[in-house]
N, C-alpha and C. Protein backbone atom coordinates (compact mmCIF):
# COMPACT_ATOMS: atom_id res chain seq x y z
N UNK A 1 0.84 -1.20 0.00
CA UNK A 1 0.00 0.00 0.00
C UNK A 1 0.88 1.25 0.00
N UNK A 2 0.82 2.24 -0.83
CA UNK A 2 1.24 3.45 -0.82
C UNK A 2 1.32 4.59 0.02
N UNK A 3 1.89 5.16 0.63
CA UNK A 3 1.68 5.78 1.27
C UNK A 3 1.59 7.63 0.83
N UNK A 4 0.39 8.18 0.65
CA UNK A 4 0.56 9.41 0.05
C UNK A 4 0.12 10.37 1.01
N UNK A 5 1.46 12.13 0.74
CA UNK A 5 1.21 13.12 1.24
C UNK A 5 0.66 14.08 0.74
N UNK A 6 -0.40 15.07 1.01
CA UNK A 6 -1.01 16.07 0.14
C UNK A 6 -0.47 17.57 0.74
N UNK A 7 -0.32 18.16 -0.46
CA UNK A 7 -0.01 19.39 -0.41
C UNK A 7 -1.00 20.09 -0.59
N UNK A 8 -1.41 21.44 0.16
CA UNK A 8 -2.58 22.21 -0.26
C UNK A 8 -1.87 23.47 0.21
N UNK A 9 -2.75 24.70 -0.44
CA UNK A 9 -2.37 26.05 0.39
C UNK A 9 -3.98 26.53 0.27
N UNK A 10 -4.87 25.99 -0.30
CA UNK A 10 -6.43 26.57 0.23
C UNK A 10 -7.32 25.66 0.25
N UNK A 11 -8.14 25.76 0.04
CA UNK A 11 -9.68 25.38 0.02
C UNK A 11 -9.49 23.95 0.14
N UNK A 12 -8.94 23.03 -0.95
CA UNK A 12 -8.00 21.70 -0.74
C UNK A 12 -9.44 20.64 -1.46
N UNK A 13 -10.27 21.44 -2.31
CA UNK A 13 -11.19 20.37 -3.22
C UNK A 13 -10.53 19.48 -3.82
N UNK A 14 -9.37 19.70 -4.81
CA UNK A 14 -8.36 18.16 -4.81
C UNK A 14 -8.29 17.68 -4.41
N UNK A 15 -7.71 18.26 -2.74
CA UNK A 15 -7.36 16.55 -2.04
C UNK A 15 -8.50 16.25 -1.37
N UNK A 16 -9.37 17.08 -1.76
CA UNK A 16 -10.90 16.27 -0.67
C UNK A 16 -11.26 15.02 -2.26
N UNK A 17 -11.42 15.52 -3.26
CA UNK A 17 -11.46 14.11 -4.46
C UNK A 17 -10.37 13.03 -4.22
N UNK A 18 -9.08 13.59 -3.74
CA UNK A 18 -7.80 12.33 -4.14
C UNK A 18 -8.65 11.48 -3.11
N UNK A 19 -8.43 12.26 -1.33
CA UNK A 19 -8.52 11.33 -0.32
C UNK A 19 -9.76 10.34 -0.54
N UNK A 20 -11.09 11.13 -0.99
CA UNK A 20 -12.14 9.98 -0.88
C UNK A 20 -12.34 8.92 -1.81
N UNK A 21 -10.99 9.05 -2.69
CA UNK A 21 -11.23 8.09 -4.07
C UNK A 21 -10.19 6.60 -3.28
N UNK A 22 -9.40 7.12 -2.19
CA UNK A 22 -8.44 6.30 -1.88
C UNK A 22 -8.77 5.24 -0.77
N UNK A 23 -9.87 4.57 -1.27
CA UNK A 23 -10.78 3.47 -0.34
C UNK A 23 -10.95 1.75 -1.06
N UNK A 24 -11.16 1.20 -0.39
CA UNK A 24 -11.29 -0.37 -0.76
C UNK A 24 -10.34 -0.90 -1.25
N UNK A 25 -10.03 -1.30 -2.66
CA UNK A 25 -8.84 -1.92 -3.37
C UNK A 25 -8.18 -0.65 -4.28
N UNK A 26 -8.29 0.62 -3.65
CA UNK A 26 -7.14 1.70 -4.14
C UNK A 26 -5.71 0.81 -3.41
N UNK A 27 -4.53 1.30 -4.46
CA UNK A 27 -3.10 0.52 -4.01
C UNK A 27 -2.82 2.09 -3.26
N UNK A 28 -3.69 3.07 -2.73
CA UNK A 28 -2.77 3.93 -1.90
C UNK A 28 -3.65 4.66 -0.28
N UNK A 29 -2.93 5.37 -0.05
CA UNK A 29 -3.72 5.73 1.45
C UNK A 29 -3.22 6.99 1.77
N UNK A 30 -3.96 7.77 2.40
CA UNK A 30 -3.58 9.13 2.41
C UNK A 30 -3.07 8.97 4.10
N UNK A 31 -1.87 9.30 4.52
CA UNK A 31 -1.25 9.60 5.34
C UNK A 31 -0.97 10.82 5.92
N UNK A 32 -0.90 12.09 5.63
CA UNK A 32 -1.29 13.40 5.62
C UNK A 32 -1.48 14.50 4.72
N UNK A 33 -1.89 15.45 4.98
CA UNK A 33 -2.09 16.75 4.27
C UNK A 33 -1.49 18.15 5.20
N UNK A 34 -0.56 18.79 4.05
CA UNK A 34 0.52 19.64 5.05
C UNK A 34 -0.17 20.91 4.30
N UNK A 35 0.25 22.03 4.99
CA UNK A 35 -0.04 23.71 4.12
C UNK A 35 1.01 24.24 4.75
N UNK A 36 0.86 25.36 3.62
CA UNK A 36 1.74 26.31 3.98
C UNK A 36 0.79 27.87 4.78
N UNK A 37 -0.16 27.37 4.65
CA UNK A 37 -1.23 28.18 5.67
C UNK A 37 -1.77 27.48 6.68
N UNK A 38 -1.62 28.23 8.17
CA UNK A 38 -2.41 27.46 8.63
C UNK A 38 -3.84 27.45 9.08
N UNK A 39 -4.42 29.10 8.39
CA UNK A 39 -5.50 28.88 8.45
C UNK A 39 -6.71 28.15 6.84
N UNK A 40 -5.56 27.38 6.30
CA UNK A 40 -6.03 26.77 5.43
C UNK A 40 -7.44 25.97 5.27
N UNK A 41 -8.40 26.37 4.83
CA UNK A 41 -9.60 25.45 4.77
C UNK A 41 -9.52 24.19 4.73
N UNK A 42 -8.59 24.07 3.96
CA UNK A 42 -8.29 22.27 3.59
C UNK A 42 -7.74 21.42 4.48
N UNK A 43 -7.38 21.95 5.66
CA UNK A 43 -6.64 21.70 6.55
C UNK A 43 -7.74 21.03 7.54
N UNK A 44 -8.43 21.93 7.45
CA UNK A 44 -10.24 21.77 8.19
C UNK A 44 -10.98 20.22 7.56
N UNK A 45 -10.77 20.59 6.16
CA UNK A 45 -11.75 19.47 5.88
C UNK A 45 -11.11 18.07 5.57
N UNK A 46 -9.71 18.14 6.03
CA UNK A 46 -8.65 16.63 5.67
C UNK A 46 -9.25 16.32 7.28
N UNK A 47 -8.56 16.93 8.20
CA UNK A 47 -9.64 16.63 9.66
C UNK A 47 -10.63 16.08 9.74
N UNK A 48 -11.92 16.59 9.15
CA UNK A 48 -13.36 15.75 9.08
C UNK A 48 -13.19 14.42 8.07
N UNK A 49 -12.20 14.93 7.26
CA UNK A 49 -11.89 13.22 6.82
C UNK A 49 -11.20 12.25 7.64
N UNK A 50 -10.39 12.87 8.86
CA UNK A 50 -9.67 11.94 9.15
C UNK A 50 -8.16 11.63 8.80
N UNK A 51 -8.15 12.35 8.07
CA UNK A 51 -6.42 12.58 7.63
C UNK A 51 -5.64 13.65 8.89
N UNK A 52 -4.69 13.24 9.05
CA UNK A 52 -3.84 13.75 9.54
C UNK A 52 -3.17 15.17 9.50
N UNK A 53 -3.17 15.94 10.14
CA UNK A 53 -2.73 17.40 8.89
C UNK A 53 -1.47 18.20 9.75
N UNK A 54 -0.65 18.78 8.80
CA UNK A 54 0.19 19.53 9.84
C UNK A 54 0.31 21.06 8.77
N UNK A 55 1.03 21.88 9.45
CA UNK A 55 1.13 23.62 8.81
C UNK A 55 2.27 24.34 9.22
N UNK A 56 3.28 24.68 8.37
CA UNK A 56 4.03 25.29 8.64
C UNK A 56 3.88 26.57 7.59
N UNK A 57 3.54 28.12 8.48
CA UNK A 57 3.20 28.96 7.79
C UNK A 57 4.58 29.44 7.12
N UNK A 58 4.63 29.76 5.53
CA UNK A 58 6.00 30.26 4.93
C UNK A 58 6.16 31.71 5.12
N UNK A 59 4.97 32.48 5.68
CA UNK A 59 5.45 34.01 6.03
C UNK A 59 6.51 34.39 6.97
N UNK A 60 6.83 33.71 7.92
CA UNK A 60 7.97 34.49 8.61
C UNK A 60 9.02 33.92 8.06
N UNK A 61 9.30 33.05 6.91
CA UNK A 61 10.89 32.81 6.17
C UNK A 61 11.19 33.91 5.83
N UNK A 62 10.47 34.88 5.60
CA UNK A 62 10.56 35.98 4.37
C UNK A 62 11.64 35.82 3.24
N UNK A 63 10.47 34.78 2.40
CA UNK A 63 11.40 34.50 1.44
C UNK A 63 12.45 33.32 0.93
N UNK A 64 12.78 33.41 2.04
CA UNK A 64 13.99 31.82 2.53
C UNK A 64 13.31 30.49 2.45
N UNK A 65 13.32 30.48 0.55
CA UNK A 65 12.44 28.95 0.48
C UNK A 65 13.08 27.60 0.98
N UNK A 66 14.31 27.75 0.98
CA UNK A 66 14.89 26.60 1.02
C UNK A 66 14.99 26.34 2.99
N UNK A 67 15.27 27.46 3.85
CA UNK A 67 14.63 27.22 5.39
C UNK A 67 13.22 27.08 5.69
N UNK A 68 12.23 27.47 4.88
CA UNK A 68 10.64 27.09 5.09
C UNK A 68 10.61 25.43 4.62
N UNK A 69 11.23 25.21 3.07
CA UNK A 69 11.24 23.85 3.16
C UNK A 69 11.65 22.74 3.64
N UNK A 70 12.46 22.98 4.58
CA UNK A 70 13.20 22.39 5.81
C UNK A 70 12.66 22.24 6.28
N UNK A 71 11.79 22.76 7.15
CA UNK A 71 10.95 22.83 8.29
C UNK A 71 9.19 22.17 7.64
N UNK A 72 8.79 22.04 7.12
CA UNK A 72 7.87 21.64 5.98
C UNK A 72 8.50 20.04 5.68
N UNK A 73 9.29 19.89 5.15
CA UNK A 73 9.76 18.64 5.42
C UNK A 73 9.59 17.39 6.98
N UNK A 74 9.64 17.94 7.52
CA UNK A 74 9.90 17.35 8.98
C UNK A 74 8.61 16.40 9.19
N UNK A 75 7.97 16.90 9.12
CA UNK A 75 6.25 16.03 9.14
C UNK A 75 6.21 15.57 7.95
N UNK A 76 6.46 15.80 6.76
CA UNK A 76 6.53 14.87 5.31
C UNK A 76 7.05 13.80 5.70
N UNK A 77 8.77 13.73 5.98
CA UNK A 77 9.37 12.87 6.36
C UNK A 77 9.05 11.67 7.28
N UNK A 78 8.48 12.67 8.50
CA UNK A 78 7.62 11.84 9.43
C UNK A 78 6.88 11.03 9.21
N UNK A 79 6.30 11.20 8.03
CA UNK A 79 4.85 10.46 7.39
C UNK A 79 5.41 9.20 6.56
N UNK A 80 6.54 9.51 6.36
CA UNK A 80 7.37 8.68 5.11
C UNK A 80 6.92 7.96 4.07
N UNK A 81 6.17 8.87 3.15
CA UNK A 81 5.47 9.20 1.74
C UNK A 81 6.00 8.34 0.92
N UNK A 82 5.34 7.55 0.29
CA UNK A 82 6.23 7.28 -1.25
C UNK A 82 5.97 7.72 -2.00
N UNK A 83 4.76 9.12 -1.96
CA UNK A 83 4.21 9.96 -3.55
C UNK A 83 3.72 11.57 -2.63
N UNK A 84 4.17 12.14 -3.08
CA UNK A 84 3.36 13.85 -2.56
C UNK A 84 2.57 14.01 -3.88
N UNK A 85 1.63 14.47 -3.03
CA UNK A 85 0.67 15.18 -4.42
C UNK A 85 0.45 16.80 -3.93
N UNK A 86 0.89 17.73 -5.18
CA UNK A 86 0.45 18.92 -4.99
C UNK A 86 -1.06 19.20 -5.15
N UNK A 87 -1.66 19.33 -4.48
CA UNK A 87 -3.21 19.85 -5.32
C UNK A 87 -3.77 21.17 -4.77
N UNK A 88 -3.26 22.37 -5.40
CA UNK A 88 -3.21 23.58 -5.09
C UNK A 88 -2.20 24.09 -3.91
N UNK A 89 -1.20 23.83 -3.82
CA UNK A 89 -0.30 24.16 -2.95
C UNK A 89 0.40 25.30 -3.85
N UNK A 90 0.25 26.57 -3.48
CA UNK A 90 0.89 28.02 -4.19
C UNK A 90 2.23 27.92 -3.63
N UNK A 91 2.92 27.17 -3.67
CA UNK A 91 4.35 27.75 -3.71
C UNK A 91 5.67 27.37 -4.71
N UNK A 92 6.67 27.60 -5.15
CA UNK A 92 7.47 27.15 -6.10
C UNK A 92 8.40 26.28 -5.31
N UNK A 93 8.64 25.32 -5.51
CA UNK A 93 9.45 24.51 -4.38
C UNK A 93 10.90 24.42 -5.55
N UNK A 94 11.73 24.34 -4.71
CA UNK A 94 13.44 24.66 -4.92
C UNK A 94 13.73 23.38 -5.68
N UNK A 95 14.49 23.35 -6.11
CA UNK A 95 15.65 22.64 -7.24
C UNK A 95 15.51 21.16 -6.12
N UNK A 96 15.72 21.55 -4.83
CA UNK A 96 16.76 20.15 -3.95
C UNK A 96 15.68 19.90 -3.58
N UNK A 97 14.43 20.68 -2.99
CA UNK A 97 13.14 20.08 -2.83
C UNK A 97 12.61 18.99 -3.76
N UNK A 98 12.61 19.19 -5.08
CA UNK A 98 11.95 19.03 -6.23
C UNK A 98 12.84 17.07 -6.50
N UNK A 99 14.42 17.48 -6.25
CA UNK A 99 14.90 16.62 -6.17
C UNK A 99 15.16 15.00 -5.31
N UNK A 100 14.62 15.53 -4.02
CA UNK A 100 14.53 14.74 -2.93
C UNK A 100 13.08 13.48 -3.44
N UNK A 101 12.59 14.25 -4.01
CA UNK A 101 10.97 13.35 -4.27
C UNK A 101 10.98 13.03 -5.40
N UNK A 102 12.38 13.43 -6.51
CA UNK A 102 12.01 12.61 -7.96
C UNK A 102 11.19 11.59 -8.50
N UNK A 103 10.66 11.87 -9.45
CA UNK A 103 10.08 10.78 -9.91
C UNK A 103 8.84 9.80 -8.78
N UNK A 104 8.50 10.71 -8.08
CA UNK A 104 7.36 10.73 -7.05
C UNK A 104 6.23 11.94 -6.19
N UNK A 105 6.40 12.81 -7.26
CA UNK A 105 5.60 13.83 -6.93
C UNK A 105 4.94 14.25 -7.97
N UNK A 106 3.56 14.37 -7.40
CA UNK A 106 2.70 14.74 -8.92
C UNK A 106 2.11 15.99 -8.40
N UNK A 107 1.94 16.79 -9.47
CA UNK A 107 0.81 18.11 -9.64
C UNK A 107 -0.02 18.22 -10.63
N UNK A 108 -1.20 18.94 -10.16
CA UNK A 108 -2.37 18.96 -11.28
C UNK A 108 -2.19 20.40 -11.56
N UNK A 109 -2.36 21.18 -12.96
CA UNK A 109 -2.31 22.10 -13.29
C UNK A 109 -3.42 22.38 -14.37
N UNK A 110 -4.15 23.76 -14.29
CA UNK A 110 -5.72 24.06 -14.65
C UNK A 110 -5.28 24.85 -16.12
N UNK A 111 -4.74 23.37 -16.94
CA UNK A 111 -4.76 23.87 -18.43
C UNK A 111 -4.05 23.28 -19.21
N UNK A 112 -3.65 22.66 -20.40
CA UNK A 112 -3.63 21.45 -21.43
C UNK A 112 -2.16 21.91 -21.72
N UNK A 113 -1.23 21.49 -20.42
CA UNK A 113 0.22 21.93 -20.96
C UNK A 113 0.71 21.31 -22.24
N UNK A 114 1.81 21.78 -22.71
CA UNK A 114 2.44 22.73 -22.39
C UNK A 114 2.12 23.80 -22.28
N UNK A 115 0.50 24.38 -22.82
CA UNK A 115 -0.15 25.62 -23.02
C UNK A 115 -0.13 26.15 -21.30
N UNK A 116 0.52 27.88 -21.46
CA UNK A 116 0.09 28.15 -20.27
C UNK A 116 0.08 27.67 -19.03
N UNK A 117 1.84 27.38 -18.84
CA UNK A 117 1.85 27.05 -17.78
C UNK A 117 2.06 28.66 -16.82
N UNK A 118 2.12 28.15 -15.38
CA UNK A 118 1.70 29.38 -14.60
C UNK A 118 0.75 29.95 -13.93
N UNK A 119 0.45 31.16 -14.01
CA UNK A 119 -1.02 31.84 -13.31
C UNK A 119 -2.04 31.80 -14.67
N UNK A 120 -3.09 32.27 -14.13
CA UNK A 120 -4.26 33.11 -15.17
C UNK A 120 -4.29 31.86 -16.04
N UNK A 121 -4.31 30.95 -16.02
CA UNK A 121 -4.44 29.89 -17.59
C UNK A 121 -5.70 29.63 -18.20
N UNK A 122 -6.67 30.20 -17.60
CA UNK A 122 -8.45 30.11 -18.04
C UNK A 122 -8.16 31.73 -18.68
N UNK A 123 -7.88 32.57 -18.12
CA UNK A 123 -8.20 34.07 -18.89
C UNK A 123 -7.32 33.86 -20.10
N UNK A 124 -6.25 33.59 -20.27
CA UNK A 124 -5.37 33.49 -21.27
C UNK A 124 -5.66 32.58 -22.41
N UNK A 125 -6.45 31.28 -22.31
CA UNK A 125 -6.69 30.63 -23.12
C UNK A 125 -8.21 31.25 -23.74
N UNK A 126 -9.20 31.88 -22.94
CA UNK A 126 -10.06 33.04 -23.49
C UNK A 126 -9.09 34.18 -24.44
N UNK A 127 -8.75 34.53 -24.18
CA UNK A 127 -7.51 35.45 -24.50
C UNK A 127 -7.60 34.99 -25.69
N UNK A 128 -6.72 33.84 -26.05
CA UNK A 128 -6.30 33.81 -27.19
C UNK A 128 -7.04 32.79 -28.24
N UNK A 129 -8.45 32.50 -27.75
CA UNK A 129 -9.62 32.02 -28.86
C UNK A 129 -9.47 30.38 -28.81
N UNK A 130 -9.33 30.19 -27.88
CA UNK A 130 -9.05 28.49 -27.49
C UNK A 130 -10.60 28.09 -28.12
N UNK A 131 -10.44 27.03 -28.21
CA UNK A 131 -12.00 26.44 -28.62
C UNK A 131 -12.01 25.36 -27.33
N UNK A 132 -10.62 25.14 -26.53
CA UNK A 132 -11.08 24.01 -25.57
C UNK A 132 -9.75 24.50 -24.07
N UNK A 133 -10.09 24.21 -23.15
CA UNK A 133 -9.24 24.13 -22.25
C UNK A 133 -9.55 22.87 -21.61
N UNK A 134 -8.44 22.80 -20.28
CA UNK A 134 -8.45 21.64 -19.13
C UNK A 134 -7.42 21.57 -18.11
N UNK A 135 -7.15 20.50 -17.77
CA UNK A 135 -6.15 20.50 -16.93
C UNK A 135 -4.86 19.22 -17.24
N UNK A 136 -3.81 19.34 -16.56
CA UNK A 136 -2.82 18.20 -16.78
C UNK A 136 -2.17 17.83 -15.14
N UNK A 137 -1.96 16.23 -14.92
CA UNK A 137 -1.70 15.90 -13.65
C UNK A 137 -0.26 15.59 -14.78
N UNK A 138 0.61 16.05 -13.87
CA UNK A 138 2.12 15.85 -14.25
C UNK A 138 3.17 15.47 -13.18
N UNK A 139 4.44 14.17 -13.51
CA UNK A 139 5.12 14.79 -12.74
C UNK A 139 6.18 15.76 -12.34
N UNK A 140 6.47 16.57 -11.56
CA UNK A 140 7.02 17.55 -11.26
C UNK A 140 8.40 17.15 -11.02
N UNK A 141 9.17 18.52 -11.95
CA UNK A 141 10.26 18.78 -11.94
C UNK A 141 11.29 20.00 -11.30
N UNK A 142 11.90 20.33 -11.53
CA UNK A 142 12.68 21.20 -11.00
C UNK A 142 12.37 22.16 -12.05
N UNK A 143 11.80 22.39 -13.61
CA UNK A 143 11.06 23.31 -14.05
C UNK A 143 9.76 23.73 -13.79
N UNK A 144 8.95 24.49 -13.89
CA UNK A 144 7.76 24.71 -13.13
C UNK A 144 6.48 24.19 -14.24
N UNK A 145 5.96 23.80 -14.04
CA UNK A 145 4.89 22.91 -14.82
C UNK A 145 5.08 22.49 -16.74
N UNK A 146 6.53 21.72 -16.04
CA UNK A 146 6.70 20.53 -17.38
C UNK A 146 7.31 19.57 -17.30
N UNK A 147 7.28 18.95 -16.37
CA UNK A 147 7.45 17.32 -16.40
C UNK A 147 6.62 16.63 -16.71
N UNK A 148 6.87 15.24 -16.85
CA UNK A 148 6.19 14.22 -18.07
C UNK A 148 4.67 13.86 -17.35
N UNK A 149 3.65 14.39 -18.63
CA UNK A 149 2.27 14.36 -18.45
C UNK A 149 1.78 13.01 -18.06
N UNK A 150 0.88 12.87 -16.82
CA UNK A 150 0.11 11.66 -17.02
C UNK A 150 -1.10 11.86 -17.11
N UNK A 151 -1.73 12.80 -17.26
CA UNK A 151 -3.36 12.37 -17.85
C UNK A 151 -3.79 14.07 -18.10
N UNK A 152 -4.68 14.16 -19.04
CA UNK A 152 -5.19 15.74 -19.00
C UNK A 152 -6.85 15.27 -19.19
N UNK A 153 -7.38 16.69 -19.14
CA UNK A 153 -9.11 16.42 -19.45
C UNK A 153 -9.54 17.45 -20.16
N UNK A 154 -10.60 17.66 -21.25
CA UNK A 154 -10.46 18.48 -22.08
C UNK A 154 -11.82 19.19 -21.78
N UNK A 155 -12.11 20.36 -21.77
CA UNK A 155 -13.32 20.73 -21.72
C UNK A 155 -13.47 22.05 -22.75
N UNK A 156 -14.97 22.08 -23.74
CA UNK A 156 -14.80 23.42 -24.53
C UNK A 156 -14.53 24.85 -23.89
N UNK A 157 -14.44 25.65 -24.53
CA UNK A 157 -14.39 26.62 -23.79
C UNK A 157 -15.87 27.41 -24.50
N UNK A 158 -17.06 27.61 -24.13
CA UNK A 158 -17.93 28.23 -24.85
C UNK A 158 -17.94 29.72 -25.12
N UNK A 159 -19.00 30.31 -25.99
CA UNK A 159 -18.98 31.58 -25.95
C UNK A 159 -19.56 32.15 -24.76
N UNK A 160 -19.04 33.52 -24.36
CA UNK A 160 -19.28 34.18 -23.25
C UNK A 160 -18.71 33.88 -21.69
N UNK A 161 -18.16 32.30 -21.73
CA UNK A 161 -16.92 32.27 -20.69
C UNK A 161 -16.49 33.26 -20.10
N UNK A 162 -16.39 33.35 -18.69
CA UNK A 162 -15.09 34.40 -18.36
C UNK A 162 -14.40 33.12 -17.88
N UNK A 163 -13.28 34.01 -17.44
CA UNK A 163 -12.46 32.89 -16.76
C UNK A 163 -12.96 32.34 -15.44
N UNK A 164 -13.94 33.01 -14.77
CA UNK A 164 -14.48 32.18 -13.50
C UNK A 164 -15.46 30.77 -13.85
N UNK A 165 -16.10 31.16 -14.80
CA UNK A 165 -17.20 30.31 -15.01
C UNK A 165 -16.39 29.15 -15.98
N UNK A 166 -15.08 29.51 -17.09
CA UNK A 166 -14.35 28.40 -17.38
C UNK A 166 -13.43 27.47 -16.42
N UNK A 167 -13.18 28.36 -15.33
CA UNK A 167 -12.06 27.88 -14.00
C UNK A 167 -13.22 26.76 -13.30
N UNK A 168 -14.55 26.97 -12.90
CA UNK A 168 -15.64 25.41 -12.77
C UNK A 168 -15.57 24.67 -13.42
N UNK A 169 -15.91 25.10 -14.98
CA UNK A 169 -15.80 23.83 -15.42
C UNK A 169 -14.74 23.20 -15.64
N UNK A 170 -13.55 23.60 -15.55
CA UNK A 170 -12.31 22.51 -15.55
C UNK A 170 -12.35 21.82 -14.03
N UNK A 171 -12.62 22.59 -13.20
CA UNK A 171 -12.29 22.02 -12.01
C UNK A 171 -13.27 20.48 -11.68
N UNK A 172 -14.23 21.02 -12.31
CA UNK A 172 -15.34 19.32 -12.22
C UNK A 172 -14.26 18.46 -12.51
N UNK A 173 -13.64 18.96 -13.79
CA UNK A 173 -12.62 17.80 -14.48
C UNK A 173 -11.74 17.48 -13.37
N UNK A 174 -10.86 18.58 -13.15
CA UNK A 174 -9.99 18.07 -12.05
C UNK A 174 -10.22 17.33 -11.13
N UNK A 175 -11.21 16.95 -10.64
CA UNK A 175 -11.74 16.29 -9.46
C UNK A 175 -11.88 14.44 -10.29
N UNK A 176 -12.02 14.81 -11.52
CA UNK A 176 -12.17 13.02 -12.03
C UNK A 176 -10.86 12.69 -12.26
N UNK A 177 -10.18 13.56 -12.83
CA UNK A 177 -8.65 13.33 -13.55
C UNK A 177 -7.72 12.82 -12.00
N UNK A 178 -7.81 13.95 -11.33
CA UNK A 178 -6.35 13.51 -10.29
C UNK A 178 -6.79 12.09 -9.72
N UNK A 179 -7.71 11.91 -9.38
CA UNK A 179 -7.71 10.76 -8.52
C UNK A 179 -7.58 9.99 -9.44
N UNK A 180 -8.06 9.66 -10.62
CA UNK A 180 -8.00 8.33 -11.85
C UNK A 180 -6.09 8.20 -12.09
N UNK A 181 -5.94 9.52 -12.06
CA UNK A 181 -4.28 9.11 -11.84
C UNK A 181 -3.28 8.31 -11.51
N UNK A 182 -4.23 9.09 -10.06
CA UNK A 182 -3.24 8.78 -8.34
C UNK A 182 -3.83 6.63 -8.57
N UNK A 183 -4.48 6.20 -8.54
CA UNK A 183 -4.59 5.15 -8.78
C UNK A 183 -4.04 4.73 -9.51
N UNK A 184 -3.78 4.78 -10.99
CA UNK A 184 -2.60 4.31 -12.10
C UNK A 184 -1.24 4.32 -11.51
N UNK A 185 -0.95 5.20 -11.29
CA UNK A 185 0.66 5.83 -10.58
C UNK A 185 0.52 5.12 -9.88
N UNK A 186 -0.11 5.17 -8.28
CA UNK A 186 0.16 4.18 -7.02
C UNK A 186 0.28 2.64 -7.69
N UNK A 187 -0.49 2.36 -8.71
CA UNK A 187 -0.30 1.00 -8.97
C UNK A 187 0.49 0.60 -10.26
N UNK A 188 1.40 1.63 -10.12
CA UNK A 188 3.14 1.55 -11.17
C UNK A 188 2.73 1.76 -12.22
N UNK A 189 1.62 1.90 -12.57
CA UNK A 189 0.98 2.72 -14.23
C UNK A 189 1.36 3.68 -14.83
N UNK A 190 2.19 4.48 -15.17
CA UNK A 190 2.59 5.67 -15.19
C UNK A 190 2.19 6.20 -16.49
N UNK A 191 1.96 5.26 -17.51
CA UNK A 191 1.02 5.89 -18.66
C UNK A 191 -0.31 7.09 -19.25
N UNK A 192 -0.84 7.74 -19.92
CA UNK A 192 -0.67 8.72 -19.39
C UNK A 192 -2.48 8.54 -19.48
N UNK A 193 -3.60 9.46 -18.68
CA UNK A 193 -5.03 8.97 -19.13
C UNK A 193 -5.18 10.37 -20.10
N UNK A 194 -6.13 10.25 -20.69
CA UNK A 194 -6.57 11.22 -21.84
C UNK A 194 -8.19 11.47 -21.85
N UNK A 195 -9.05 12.26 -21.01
CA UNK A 195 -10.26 12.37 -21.41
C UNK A 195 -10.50 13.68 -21.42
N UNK A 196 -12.17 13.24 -22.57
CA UNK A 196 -12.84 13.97 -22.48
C UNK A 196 -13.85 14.51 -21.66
N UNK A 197 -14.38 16.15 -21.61
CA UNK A 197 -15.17 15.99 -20.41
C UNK A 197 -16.42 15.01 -20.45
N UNK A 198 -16.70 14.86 -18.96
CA UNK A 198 -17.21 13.71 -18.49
C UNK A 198 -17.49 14.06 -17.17
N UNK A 199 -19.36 13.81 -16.58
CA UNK A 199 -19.33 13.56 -15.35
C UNK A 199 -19.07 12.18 -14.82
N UNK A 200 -18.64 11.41 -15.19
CA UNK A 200 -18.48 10.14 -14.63
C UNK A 200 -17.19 9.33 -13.86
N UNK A 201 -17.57 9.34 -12.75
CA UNK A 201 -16.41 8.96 -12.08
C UNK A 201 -15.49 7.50 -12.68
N UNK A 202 -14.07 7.79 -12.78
CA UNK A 202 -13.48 6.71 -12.96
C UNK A 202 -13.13 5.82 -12.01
């Protein structure tokens, strides 16, 4: 059985999909959920799940990513993870961070990389006359959202979209995609999934 850590810095609707998908004959188990806030919502609702949670706030590093990730580490370690999953965790994690978890850390990102990696990726793909957006669960590298894709989800982008009302509908997606993942991956699959939108749970 796998042992997985979640990263969040808000609300933490990812890892509220990863954790509840990770039941019966899932090959993984959620062991904790860390923030870098600690008045993190998600922090709240890994609790009512039952997950474990810890918080080390990054404001008084000022700055000093590599001493916040030190200290952020300590309860990861503790947990002794064989997969972190980012799912909305806002921070850029360092070269040696990035390195320590090779080839075992995944992130979901809200848009059909390589397109737009970064902030704003729903206004920008309005922006520039997309006919479709989505998201991509990848794993993470020491570049910032382009390591090797394992699954994306495609959704149109219609007329009159803003980016709030396109940022829902990917996120439905996100909620089917990461966890259909985190199951492939935990169970050495690393191939990549490809859908279209879809309410249907995998």
């Amino acid at each position: 059985m796998k042992r997985v850590v979640i990263l969040v810095s808000g609300g933490g609707s990812n890892m509220v999909a990863l954790v509840r998908s990770m039941t019966g004959d899932h090959p993984a188990r959620p062991v904790l959920v860390a923030s870098n806030d600690p008045g993190a919502q998600g922090l709240l609702r890994a609790a009512e799940l039952g997950v474990p949670t810890a918080a080390v706030d990054h404001r008084p590093f000022r700055g000093d990513r590599s001493a916040f990730e030190a200290e952020l580490l300590r309860p990861i370690l503790a947990a002794e993870p064989d997969i972190l999953c980012l799912a909305g965790f806002m921070r850029v994690l360092t070269p040696d961070f990035v390195a320590r978890f090779e080839g075992r850390m995944l992130n979901i990102h809200p848009s059909l990389l390589p397109k737009y990696p970064g902030l704003h990726t729903h206004a920008r793909a309005i922006a520039a006359g997309d006919q479709e957006a989505g998201c991509t669960v990848h794993e993470v590298t020491a570049v910032l959202d382009n390591g090797p894709i394992l699954g994306q989800a495609r959704v149109p982008v219609l007329p009159g979209d803003t980016p709030e009302v396109l940022a829902g509908r990917v996120l439905g997606q996100e909620h089917i995609l990461y966890p259909a993942v985190l199951r492939r991956y935990a169970g050495g699959d690393r191939s990549p999934i490809m859908l279209a939108e879809t309410s249907e749970r995998l």
